[in-house]
C-alpha atoms as a PDB file:
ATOM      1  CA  UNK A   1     -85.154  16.598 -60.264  1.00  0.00           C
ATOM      2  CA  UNK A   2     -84.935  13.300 -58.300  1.00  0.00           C
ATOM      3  CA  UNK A   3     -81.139  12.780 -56.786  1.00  0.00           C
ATOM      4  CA  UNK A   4     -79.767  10.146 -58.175  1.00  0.00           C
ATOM      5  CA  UNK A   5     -78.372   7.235 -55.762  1.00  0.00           C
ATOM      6  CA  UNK A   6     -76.022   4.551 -55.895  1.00  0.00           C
ATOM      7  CA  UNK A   7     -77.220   0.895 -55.507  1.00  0.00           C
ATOM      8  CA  UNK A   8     -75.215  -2.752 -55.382  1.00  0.00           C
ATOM      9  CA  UNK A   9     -78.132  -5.531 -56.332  1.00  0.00           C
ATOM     10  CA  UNK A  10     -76.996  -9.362 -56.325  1.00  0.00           C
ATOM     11  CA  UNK A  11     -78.417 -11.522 -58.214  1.00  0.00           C
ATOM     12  CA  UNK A  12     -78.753 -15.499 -57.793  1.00  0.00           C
ATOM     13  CA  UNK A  13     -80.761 -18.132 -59.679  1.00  0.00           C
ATOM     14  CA  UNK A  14     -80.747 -21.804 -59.534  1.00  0.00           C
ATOM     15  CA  UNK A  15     -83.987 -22.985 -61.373  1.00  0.00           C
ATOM     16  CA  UNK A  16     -84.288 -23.352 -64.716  1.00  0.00           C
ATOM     17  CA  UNK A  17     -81.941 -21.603 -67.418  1.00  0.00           C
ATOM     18  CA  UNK A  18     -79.771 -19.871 -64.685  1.00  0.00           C
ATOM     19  CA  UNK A  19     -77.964 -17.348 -67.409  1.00  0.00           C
ATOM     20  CA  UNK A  20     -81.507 -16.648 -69.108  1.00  0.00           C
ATOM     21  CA  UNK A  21     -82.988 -15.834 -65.276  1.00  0.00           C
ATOM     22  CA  UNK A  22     -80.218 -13.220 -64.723  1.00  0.00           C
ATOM     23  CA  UNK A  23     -80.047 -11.592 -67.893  1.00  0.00           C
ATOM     24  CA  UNK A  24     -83.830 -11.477 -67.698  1.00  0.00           C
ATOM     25  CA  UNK A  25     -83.550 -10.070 -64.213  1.00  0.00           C
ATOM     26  CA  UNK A  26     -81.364  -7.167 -65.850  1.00  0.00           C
ATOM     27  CA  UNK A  27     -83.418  -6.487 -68.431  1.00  0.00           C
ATOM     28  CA  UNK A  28     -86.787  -5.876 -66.170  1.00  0.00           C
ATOM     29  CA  UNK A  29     -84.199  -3.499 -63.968  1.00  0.00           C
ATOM     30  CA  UNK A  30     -83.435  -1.496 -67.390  1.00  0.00           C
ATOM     31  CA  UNK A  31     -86.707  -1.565 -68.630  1.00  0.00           C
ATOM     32  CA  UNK A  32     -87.229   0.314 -65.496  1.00  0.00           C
ATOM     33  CA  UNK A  33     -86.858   4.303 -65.965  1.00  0.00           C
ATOM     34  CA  UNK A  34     -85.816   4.979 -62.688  1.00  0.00           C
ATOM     35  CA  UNK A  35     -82.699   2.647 -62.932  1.00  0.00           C
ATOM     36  CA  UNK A  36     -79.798   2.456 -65.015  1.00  0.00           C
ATOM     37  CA  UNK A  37     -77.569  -0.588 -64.689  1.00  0.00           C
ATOM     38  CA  UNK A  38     -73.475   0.950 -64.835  1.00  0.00           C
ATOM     39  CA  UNK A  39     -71.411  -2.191 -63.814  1.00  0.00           C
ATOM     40  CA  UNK A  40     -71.811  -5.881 -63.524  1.00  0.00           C
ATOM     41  CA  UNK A  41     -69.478  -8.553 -61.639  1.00  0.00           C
ATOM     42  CA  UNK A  42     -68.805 -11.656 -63.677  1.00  0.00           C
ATOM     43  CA  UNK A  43     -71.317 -14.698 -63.349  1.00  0.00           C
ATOM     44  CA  UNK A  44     -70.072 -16.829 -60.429  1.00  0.00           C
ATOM     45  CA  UNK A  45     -71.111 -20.477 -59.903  1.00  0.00           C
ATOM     46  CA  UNK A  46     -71.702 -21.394 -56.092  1.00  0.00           C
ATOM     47  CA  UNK A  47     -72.107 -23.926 -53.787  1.00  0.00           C
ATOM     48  CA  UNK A  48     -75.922 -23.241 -51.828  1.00  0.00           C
ATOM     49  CA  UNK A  49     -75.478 -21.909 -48.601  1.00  0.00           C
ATOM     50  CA  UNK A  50     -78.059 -22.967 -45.602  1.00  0.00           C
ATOM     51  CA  UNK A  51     -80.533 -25.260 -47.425  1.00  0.00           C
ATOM     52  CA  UNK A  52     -78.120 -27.301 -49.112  1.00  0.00           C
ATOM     53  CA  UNK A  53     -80.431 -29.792 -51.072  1.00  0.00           C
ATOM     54  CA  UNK A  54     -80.665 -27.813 -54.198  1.00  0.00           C
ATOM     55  CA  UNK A  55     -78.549 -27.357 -57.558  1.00  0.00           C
ATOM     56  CA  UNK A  56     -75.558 -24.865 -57.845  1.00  0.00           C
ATOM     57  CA  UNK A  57     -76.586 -20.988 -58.236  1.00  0.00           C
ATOM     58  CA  UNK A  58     -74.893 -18.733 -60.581  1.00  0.00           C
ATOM     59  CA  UNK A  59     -74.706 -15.267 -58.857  1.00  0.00           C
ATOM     60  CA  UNK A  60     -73.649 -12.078 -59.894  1.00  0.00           C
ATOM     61  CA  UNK A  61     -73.354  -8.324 -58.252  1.00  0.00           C
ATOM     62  CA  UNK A  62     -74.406  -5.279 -60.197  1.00  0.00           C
ATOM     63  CA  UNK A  63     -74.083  -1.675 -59.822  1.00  0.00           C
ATOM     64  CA  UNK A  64     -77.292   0.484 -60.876  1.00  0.00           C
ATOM     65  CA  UNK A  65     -77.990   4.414 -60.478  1.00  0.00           C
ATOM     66  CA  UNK A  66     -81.391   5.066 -59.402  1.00  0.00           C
ATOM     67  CA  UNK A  67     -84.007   7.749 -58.701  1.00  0.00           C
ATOM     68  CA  UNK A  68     -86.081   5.490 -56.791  1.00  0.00           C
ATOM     69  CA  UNK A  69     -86.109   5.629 -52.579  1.00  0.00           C
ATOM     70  CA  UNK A  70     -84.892   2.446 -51.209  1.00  0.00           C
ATOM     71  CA  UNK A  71     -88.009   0.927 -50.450  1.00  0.00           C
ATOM     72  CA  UNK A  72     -89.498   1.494 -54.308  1.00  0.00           C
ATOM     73  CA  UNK A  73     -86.297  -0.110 -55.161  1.00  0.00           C
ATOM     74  CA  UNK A  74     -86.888  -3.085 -53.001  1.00  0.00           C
ATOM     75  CA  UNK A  75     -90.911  -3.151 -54.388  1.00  0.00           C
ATOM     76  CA  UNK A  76     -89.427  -3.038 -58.168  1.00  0.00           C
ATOM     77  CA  UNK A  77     -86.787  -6.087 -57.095  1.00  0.00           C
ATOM     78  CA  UNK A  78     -89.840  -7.620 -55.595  1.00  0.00           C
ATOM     79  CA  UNK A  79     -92.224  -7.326 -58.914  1.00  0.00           C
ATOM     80  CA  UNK A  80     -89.357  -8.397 -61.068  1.00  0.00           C
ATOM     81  CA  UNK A  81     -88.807 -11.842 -58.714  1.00  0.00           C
ATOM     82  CA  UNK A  82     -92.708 -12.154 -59.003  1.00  0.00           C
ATOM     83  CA  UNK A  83     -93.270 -12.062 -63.083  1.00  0.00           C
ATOM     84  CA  UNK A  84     -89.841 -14.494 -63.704  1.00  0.00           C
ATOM     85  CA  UNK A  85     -91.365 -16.918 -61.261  1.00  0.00           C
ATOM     86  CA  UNK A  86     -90.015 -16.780 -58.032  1.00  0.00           C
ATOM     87  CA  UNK A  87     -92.112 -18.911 -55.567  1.00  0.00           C
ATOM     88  CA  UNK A  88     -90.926 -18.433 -51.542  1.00  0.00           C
ATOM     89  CA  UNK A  89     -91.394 -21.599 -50.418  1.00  0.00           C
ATOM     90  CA  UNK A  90     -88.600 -22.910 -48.665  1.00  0.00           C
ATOM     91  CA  UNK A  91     -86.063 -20.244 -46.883  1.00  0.00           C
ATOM     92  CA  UNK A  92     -82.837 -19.936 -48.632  1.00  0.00           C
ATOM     93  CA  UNK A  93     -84.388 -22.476 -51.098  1.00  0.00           C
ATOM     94  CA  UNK A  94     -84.280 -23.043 -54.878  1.00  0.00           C
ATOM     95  CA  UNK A  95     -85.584 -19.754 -56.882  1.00  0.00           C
ATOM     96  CA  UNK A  96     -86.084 -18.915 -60.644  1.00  0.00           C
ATOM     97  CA  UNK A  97     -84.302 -15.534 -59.165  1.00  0.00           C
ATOM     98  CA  UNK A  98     -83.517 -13.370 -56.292  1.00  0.00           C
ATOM     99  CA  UNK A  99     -82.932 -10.009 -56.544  1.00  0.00           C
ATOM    100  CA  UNK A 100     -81.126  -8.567 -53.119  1.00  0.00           C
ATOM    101  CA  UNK A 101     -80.670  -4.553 -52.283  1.00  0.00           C
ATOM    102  CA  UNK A 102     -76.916  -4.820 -50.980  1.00  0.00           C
ATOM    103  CA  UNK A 103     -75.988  -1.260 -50.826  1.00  0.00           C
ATOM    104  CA  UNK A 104     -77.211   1.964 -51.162  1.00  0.00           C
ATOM    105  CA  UNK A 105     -75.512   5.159 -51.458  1.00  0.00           C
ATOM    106  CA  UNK A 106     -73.769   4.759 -48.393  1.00  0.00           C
ATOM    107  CA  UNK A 107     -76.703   4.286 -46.083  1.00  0.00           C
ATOM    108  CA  UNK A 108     -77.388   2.303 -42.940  1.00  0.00           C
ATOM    109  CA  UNK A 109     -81.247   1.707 -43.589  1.00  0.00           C
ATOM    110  CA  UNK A 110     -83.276  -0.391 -40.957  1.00  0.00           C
ATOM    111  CA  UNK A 111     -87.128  -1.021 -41.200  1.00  0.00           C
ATOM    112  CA  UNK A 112     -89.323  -3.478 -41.321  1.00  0.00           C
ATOM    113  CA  UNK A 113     -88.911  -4.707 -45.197  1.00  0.00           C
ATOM    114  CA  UNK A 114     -85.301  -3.397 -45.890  1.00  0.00           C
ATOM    115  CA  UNK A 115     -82.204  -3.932 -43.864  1.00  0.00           C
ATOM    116  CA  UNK A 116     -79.111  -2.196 -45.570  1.00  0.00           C
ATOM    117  CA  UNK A 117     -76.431  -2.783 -46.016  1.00  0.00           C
ATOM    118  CA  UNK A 118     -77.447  -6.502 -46.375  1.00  0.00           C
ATOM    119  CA  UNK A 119     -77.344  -7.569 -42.982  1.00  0.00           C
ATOM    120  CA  UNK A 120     -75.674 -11.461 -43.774  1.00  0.00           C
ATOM    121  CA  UNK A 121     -73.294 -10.410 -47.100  1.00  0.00           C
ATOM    122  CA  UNK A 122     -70.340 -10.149 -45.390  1.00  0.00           C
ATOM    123  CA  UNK A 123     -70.553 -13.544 -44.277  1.00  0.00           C
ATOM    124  CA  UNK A 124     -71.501 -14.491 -47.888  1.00  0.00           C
ATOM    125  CA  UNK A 125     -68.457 -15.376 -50.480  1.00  0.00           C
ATOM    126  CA  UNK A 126     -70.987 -15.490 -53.451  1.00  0.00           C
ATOM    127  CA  UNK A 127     -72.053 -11.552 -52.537  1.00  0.00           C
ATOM    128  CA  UNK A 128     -68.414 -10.100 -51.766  1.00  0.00           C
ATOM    129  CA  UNK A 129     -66.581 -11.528 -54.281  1.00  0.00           C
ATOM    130  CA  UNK A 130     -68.442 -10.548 -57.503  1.00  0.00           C
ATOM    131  CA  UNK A 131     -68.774  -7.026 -55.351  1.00  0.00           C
ATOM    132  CA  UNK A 132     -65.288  -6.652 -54.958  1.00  0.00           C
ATOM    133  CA  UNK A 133     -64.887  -7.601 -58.507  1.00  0.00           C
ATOM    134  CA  UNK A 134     -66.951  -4.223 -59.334  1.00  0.00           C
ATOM    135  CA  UNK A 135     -65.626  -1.776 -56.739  1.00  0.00           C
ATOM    136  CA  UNK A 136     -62.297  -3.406 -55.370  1.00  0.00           C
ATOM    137  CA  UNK A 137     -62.181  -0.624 -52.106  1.00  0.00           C
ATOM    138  CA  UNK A 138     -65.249  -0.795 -51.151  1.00  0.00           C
ATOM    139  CA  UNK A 139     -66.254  -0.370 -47.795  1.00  0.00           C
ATOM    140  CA  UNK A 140     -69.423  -1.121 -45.525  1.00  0.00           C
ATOM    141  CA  UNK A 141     -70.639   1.948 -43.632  1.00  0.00           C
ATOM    142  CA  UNK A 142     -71.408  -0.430 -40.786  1.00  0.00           C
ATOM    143  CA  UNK A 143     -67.690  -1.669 -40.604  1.00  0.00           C
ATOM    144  CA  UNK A 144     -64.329  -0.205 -39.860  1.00  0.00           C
ATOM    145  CA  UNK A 145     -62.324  -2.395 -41.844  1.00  0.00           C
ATOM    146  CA  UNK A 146     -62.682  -2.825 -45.747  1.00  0.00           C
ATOM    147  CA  UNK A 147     -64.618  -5.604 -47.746  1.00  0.00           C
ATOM    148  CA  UNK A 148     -60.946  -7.048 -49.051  1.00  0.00           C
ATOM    149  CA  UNK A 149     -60.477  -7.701 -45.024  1.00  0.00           C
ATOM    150  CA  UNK A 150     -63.338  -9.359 -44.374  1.00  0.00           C
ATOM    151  CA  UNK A 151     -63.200 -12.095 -47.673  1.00  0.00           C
ATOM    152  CA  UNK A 152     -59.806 -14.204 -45.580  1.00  0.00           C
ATOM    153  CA  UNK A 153     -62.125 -15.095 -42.664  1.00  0.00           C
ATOM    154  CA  UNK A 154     -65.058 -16.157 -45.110  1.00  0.00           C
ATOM    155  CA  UNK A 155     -65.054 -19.888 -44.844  1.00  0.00           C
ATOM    156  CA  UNK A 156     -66.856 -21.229 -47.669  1.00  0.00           C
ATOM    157  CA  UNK A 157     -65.200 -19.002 -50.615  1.00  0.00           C
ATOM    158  CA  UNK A 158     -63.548 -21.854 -52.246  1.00  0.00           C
ATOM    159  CA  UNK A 159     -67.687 -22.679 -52.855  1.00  0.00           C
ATOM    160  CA  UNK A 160     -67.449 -19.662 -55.401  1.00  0.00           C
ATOM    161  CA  UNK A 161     -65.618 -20.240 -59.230  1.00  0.00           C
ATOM    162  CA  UNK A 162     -66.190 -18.309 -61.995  1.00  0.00           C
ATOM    163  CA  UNK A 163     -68.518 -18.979 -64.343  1.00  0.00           C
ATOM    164  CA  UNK A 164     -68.310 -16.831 -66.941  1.00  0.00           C
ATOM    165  CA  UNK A 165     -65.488 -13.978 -66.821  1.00  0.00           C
ATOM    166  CA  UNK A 166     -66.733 -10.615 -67.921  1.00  0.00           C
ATOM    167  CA  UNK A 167     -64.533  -9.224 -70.220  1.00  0.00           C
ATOM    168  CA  UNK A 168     -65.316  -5.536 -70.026  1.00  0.00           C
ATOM    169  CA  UNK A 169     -67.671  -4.954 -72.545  1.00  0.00           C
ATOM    170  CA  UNK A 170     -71.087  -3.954 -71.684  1.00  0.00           C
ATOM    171  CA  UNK A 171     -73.906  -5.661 -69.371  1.00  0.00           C
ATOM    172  CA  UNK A 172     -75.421  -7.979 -72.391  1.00  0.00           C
ATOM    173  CA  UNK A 173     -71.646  -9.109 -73.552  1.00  0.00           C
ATOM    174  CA  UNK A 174     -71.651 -11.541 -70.654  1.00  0.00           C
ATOM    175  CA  UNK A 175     -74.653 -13.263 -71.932  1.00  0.00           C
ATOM    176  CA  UNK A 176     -74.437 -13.998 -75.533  1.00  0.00           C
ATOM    177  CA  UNK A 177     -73.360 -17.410 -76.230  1.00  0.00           C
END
């Protein structure tokens, strides 16, 4: 039996029908037997970050369980970017979707392809607070101080609203109409 592991994904789109792009994104990860998705964040709208010529992303954060090692988790995020479109064309540019390994269990992973946890999120409003919207305590094993701490001294979190509030039901709730 394959142990099962604890992953954070965030998700971002700003092509095309943004809502349609993450709930797509979620479905490929549950049509996926190796995952199950347990928790999503609400959908956040934000300001672009880096390459700022571009329209607004909606982002979210979710929480899957997962038999898959962390680098078949980061080739299934790949493949699922690939079929909905994504093109890497510009860094930090416009995508259909991006699918980003945040956290898993509570590992400190460092290779070539896969740098976790995600090496930039705690500079990034749109990743912590949809994260801390899941899991509230959470904590970075690569930091002393808690996730909570670190969101005062992020500058641009004013660039994150909410979008659409989840309301506790299940993953799919968010997205109906």
């Amino acid at each position: 039996m394959n142990m099962v592991n604890e992953a954070y994904l965030s998700l971002g789109s700003n092509i095309g029908d943004r809502n349609e792009n993450l709930k797509e994104a979620i479905e490929n990860l549950e049509a996926s037997p190796e995952i199950k998705v347990i928790n999503t964040s609400s959908i956040y709208e934000t300001d672009p970050v880096g390459y700022e010529n571009q329209e607004q992303f909606l982002n979210m954060v979710i929480q899957v369980e997962t038999t898959l090692e962390p680098i078949a988790l980061l080739d299934t995020c790949h493949e699922i970017e690939k079929n909905l479109g994504r093109k890497r064309d510009i860094r930090w540019g416009p995508r259909t979707i991006d699918l980003d390994i945040l956290l898993y269990n509570q590992e400190n992973i460092e290779t070539d392809k896969l740098i976790v946890p995600h090496p930039r999120m705690q500079e990034r409003a749109f990743v912590v607070i949809p994260l801390l919207e899941i899991q509230s305590c959470i904590k970075l094993p690569t930091m002393e101080v808690s996730l909570q701490a670190v969101l005062g001294d992020i500058p641009d979190r004013k660039g994150v609203r909410i979008w659409k509030q989840k309301n506790g039901e299940d993953v799919f709730a968010l997205f109906v109409n």
